[in-house]
Protein backbone atom coordinates (compact mmCIF):
# COMPACT_ATOMS: atom_id res chain seq x y z
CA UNK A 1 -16.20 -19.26 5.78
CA UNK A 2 -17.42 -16.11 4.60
CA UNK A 3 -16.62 -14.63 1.38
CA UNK A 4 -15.45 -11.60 3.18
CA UNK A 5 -12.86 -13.51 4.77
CA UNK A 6 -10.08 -13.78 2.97
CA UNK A 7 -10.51 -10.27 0.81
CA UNK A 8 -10.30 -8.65 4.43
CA UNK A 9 -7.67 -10.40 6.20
CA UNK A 10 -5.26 -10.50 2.89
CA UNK A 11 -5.92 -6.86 2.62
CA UNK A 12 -6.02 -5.34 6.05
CA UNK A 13 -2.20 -5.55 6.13
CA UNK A 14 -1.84 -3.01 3.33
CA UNK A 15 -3.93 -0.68 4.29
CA UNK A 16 -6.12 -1.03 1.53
CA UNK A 17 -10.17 -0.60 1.64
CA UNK A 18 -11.54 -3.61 2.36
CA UNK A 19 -15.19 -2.02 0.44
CA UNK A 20 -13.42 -0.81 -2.71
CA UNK A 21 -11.53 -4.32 -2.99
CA UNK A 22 -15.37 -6.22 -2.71
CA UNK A 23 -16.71 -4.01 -5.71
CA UNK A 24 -13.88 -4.54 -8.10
CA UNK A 25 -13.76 -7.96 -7.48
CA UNK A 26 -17.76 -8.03 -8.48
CA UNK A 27 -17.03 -5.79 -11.59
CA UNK A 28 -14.32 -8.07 -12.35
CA UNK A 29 -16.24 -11.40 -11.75
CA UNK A 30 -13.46 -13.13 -9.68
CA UNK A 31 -15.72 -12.63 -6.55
CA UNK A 32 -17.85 -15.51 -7.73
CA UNK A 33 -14.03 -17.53 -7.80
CA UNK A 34 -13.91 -15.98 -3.54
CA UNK A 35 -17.26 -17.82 -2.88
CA UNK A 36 -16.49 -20.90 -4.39
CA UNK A 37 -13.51 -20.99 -2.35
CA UNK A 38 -14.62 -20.16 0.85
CA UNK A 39 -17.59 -22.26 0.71
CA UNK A 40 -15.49 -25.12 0.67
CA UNK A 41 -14.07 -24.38 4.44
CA UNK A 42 -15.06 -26.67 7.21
CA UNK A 43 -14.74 -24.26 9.75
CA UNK A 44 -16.02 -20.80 10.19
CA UNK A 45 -12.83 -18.37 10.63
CA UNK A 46 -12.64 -14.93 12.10
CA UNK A 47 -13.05 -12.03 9.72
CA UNK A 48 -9.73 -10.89 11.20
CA UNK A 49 -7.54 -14.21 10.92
CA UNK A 50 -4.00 -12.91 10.45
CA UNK A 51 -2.76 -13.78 6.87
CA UNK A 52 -0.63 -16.37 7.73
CA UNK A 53 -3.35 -18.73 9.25
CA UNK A 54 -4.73 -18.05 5.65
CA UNK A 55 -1.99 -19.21 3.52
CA UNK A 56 -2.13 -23.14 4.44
CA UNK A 57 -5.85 -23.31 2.96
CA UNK A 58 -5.09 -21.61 0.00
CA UNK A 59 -2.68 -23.82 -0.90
CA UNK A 60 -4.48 -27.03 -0.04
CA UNK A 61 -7.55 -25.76 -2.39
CA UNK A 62 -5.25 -24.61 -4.87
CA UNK A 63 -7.67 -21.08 -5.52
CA UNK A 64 -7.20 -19.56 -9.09
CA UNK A 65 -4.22 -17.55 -9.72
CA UNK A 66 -6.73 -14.42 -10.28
CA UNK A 67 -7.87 -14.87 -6.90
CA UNK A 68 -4.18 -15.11 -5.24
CA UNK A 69 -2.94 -12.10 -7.44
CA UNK A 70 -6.01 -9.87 -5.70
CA UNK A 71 -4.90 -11.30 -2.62
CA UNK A 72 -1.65 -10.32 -2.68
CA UNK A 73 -0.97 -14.07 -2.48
CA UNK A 74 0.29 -15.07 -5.83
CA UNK A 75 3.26 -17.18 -5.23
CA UNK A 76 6.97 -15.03 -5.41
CA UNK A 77 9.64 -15.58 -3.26
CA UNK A 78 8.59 -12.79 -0.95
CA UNK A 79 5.61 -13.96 -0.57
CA UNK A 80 6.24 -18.11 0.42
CA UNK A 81 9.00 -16.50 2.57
CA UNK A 82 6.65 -14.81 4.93
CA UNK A 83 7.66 -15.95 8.47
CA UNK A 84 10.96 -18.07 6.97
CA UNK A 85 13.78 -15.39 7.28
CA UNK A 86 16.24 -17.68 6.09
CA UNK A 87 14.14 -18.26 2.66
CA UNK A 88 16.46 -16.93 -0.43
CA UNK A 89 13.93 -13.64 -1.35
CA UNK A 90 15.68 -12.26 -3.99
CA UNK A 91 14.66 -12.42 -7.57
CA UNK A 92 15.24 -15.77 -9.19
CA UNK A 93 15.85 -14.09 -13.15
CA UNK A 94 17.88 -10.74 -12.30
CA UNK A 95 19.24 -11.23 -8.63
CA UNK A 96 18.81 -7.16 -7.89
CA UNK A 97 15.30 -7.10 -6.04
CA UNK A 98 13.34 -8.89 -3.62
CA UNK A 99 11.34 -10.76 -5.86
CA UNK A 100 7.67 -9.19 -5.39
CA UNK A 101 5.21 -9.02 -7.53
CA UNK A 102 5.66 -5.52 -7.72
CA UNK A 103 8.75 -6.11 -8.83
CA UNK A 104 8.43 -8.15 -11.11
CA UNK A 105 5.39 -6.37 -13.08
CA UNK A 106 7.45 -2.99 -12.71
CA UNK A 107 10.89 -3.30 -12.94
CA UNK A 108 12.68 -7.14 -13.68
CA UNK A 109 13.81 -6.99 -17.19
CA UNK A 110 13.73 -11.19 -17.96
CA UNK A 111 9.80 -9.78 -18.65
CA UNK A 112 10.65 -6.26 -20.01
CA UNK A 113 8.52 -7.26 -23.81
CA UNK A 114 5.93 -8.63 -21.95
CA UNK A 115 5.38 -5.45 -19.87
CA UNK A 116 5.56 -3.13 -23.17
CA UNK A 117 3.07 -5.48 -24.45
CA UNK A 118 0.72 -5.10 -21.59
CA UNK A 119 0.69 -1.30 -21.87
CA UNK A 120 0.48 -1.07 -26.01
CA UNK A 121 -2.49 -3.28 -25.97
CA UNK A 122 -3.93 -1.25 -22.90
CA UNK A 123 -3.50 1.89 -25.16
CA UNK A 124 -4.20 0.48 -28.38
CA UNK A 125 -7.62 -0.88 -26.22
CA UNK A 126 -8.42 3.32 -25.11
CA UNK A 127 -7.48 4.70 -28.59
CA UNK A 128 -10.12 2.22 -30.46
CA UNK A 129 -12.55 3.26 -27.70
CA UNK A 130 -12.34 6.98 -27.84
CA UNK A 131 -12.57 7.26 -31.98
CA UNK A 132 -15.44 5.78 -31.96
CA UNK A 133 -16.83 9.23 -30.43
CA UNK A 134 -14.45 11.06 -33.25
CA UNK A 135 -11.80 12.00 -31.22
CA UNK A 136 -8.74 11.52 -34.00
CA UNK A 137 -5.40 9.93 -32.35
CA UNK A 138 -1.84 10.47 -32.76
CA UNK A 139 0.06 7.08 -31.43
CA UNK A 140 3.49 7.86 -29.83
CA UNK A 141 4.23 10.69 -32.36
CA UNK A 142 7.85 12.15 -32.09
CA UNK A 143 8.17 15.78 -30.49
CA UNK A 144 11.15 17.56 -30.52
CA UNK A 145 11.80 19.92 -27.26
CA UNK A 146 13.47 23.02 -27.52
CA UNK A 147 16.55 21.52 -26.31
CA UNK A 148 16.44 19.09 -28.82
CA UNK A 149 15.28 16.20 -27.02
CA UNK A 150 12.83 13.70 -28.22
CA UNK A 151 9.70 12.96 -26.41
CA UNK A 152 6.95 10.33 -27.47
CA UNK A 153 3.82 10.98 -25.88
CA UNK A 154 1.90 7.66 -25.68
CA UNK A 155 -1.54 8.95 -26.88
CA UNK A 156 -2.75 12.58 -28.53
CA UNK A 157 -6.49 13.06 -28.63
CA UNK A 158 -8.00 15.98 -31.13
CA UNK A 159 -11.57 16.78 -31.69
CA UNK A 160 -12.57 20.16 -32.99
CA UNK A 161 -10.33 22.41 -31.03
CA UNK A 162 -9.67 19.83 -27.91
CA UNK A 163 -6.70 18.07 -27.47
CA UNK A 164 -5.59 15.45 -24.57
CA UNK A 165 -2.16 14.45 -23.99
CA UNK A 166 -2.55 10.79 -22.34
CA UNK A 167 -0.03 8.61 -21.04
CA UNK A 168 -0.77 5.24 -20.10
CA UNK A 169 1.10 2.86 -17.04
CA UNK A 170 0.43 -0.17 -15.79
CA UNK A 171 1.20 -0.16 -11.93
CA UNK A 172 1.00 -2.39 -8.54
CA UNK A 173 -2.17 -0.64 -6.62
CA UNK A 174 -0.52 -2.05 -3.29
CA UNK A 175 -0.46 1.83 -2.40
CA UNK A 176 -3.21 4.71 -3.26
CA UNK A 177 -0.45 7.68 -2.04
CA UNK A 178 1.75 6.51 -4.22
CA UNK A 179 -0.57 5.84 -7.20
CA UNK A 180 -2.04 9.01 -7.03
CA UNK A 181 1.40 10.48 -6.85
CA UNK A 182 1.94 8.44 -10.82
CA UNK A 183 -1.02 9.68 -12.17
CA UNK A 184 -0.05 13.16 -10.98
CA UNK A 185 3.64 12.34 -12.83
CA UNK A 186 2.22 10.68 -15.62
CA UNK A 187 -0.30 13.98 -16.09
CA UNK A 188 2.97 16.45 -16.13
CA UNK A 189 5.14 15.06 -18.19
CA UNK A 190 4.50 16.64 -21.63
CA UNK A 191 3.50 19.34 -20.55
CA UNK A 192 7.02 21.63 -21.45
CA UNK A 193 5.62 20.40 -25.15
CA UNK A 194 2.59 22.34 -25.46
CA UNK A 195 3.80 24.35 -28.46
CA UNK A 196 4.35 21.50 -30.65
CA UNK A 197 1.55 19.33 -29.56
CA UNK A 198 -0.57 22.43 -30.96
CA UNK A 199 1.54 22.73 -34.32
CA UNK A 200 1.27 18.96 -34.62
CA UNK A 201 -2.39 18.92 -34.54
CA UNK A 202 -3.69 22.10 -34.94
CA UNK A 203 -5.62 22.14 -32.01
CA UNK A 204 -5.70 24.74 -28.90
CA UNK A 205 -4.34 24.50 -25.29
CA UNK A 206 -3.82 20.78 -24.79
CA UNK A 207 -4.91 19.13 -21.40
CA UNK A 208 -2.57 16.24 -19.90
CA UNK A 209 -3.98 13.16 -18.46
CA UNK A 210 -2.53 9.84 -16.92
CA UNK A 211 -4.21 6.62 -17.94
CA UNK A 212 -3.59 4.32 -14.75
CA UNK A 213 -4.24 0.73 -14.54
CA UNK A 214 -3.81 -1.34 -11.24
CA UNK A 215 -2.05 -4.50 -12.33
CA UNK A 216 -5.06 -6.36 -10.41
CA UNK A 217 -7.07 -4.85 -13.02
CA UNK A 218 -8.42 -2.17 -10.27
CA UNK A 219 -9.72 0.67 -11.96
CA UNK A 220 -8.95 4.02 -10.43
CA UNK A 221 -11.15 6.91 -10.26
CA UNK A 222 -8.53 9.53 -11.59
CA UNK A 223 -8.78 8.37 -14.64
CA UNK A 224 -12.52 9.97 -14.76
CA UNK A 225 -10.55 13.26 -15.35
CA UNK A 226 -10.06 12.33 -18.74
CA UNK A 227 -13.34 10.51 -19.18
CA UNK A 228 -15.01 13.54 -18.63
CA UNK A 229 -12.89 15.82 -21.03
CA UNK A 230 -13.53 13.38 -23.96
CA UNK A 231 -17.32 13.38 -22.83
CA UNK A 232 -17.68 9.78 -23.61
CA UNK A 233 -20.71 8.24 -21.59
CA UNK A 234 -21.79 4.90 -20.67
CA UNK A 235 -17.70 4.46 -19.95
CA UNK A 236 -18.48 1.90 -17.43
CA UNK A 237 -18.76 -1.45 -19.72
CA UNK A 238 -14.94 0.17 -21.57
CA UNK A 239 -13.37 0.12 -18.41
CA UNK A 240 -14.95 -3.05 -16.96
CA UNK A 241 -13.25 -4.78 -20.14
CA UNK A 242 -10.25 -2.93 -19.78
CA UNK A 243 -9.79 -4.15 -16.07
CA UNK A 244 -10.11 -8.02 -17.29
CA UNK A 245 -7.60 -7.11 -20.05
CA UNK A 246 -5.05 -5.56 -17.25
CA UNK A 247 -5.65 -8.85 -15.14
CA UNK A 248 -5.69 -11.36 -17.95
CA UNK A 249 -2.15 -9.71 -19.04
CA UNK A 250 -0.53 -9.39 -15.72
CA UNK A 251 -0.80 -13.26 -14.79
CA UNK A 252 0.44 -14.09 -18.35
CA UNK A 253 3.58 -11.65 -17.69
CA UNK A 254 3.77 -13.95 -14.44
CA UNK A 255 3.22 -17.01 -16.32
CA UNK A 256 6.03 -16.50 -18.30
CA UNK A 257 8.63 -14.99 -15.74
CA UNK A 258 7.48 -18.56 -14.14
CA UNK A 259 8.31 -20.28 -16.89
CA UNK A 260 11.71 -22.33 -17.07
């Protein structure tokens, strides 16, 4: 079995590139974990086997949760259901959703602490990185709006006259449409506080970035926007770490929504 097997025919169904997926798993070091695996097939399989021909062998060589959470694989209710419509899908600690791992990274709120963990130490991870090129950070300050509302942008960046506005999510990568529609989000919404960003730090006409992480710990290239503004080089070896840290954190979130 090749170690192209499973990446593609686990990831063909989501439209997702099958190229891209090979890389990060290299960068990441679980593609080692895919070779192991497939090496210990008996029979060579079609590059195009459907998933669920795929399933029964990862189960019987039990393949590291890492591997099954790139796969789309890990083990929720939707996903042991596939092909059993009369499986119960729906989430076994709130009962609202289908119980996804989408869902439960995003939106289940049994692991609510464990998700605000996962994005302060994702933050707290960028805002040691970028002072070491003397970029000074404000962490969540409070902004007042005109109406009066409060706002607490994740991350402020100020150097010289520069400032970037950066807020940081955490997010299922199962679609790039709608990731690229987050980052777009994430990038406009402080914007209505330009005045008091500037009076907070002094600095002139702040920029607005999103910070995205795939929950698989795949990096995305959006985030190069900011990269370049804070002109940090060599960014490659940050964001490598950063992608273990967003995969180590995820299954641990999992871990303990698995937990009884």
């Amino acid at each position: 079995m090749s170690s192209d097997v499973v990446i593609q025919a686990s990831f063909q169904y989501k439209g997702e590139c099958n190229t891209d997926t090979v890389v990060e798993l290299q960068e990441l070091k679980v593609l080692k974990e895919i070779e192991n695996f497939c090496n210990g097939g008996e029979e060579e399989m079609d590059p195009i086997t459907d998933i669920q021909d795929i399933m029964p062998a990862l189960q019987r060589q039990k393949p590291p949760n890492s591997l099954l959470l790139w796969c789309n694989l890990y083990p929720t209710r939707a996903t042991v259901s596939r092909g059993r419509p009369n499986r119960h899908k729906l989430c076994r600690r709130c009962e609202t959703a289908i119980e996804t791992i989408s869902h439960i990274s995003g939106c289940c709120p049994f692991v609510k602490n464990a998700r605000i963990k996962c994005h302060n130490r994702i933050t707290d991870q960028l805002q040691k990185h970028v002072s070491k090129y003397g970029w000074t950070s404000y962490m969540e300050p409070r902004l007042f709006a005109k109406d009066g509302s409060l706002w607490k942008p994740d991350l402020i960046l100020k150097k010289e006259q520069k400032i970037a506005v950066v807020d940081v999510t955490v997010q299922y990568e199962n679609d790039s449409k709608a990731v690229e529609m987050a980052w777009r989000e994430k990038s406009d919404k402080y914007k209505h506080l330009n005045a008091e960003v500037m009076e907070l730090t002094g600095g002139l006409e702040p920029k607005h970035f999103g910070f995205i992480m795939g929950i698989r710990g795949k990096r995305l290239g959006m985030n190069n926007c900011l990269v370049k503004f804070l002109g940090i080089e060599r960014f490659e070896t940050f964001a490598q770490k950063t992608s273990r840290l967003t995969l180590s954190l995820t299954l641990k979130l999992l871990q303990l929504f698995n937990d009884k």
